[in-house]
C-alpha atoms as a PDB file:
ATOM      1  CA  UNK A   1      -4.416   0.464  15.068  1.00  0.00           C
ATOM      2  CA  UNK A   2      -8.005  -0.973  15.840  1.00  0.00           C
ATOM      3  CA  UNK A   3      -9.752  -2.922  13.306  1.00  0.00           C
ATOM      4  CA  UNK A   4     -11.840  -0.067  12.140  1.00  0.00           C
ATOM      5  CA  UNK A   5      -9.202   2.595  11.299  1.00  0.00           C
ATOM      6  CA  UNK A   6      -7.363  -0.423   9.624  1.00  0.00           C
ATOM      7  CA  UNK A   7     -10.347  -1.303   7.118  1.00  0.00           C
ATOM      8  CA  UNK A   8     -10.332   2.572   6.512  1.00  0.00           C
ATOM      9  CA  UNK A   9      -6.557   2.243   5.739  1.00  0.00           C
ATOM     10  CA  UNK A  10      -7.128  -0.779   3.412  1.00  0.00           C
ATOM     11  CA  UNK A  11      -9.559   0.873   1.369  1.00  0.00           C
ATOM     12  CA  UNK A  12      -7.712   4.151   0.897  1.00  0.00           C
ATOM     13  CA  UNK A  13      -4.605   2.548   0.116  1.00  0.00           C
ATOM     14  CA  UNK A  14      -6.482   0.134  -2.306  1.00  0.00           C
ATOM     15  CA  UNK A  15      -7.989   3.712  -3.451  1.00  0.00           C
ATOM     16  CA  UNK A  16      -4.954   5.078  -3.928  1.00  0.00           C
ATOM     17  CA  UNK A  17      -3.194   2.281  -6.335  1.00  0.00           C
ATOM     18  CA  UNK A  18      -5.966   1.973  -8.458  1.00  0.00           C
ATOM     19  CA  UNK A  19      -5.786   5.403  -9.085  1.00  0.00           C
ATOM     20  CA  UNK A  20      -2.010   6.177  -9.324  1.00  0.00           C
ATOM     21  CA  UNK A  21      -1.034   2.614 -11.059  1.00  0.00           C
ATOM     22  CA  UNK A  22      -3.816   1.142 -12.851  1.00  0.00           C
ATOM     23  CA  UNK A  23      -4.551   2.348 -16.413  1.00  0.00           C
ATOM     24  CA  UNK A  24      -6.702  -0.271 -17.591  1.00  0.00           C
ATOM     25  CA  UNK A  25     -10.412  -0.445 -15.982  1.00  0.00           C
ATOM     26  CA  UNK A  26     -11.039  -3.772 -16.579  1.00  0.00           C
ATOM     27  CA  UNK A  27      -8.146  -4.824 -13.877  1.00  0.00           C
ATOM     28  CA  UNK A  28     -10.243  -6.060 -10.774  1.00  0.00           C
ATOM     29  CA  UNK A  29      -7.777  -5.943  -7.619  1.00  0.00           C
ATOM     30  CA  UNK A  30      -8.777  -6.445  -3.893  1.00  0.00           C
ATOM     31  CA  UNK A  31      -6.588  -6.378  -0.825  1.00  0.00           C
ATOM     32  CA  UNK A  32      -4.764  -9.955  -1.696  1.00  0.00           C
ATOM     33  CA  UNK A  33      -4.436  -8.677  -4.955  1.00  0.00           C
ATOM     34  CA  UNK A  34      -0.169  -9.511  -5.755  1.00  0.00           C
ATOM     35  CA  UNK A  35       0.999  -5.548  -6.649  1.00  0.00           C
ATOM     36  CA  UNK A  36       4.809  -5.961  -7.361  1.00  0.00           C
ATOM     37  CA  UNK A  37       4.987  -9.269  -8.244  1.00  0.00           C
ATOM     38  CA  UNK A  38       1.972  -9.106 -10.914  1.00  0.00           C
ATOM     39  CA  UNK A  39       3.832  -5.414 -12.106  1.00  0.00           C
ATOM     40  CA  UNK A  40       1.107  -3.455 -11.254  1.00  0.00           C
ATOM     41  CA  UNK A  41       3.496  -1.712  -9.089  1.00  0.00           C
ATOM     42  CA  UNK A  42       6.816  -1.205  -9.927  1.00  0.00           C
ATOM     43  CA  UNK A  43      10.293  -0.181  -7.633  1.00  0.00           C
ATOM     44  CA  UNK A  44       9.719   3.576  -8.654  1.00  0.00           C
ATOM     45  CA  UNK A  45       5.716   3.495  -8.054  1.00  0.00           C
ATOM     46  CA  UNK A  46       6.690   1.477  -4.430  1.00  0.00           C
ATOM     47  CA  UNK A  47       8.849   5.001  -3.487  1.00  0.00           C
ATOM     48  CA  UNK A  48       5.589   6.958  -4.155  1.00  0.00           C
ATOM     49  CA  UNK A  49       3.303   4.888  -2.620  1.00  0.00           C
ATOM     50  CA  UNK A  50       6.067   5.277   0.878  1.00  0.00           C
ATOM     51  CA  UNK A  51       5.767   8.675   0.606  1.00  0.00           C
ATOM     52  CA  UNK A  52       2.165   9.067  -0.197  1.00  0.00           C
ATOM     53  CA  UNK A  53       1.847   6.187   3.084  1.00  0.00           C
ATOM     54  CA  UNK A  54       4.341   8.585   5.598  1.00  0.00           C
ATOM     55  CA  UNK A  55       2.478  11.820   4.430  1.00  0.00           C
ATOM     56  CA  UNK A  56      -1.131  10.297   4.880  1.00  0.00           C
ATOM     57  CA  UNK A  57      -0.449   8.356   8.120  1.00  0.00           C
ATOM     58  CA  UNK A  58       2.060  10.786   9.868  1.00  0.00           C
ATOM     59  CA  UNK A  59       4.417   7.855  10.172  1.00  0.00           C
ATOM     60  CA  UNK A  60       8.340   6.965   8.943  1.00  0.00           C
ATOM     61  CA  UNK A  61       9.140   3.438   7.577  1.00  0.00           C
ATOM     62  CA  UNK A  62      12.685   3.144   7.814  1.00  0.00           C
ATOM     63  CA  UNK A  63      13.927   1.550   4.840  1.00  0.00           C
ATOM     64  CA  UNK A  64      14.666  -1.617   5.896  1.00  0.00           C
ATOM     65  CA  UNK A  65      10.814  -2.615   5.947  1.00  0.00           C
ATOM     66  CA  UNK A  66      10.154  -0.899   2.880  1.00  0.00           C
ATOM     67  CA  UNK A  67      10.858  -4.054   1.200  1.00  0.00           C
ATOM     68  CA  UNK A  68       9.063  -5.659  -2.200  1.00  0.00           C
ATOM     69  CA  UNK A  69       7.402  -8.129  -0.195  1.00  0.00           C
ATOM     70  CA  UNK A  70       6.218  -5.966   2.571  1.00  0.00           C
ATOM     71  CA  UNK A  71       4.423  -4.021  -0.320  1.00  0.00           C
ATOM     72  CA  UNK A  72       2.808  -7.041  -2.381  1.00  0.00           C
ATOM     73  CA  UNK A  73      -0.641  -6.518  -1.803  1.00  0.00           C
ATOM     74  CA  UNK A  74      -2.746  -4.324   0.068  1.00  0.00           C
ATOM     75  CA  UNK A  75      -3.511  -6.268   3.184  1.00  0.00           C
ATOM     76  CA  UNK A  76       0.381  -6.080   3.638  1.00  0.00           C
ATOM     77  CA  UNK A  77       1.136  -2.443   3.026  1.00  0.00           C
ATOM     78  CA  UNK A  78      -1.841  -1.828   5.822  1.00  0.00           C
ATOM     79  CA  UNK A  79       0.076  -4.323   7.790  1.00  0.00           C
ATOM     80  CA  UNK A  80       2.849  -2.489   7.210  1.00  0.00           C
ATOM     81  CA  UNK A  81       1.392   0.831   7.922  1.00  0.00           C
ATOM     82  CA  UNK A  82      -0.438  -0.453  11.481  1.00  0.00           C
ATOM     83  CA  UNK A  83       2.989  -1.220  13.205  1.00  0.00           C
ATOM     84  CA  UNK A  84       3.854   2.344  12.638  1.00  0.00           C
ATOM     85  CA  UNK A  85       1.161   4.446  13.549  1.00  0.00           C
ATOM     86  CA  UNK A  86       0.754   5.223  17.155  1.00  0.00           C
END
């Protein structure tokens, strides 16, 4: 994934879990921003944001690097996301 399509990944999954996870407008979270280990996302909200990630990017994480820490922040899940798509 160039560095371009990877910045456009960033801020749609950024987009995406401030509007699915975050009630409260004065949270202020950027792509280091800790997502399961400050709560913001939880176990159940991580299997939503996999499939919204599989559906949006035409890609399958196998389950094994679906892990908590491989979703922790932005940057990560786009990390994540990059060694999948082709």
């Amino acid at each position: 994934m160039d560095a371009q399509k990877q910045e456009e990944a960033r801020v749609m999954i950024l987009d995406y879990v401030k509007k699915e996870y975050i009630d409260d407008d004065d949270v202020t979270l950027d792509y280091d921003t800790p997502l399961i280990s400050s709560g913001y996302v939880d176990s159940f909200s991580m299997v939503s944001l996999l499939v919204f990630l599989e559906k949006k990017f035409s890609i399958k994480i196998p389950p094994s690097q679906a892990t908590p820490a491989a979703f922790d922040s932005v940057n990560k899940i786009a990390e994540l996301v990059s060694r999948f798509v082709g």
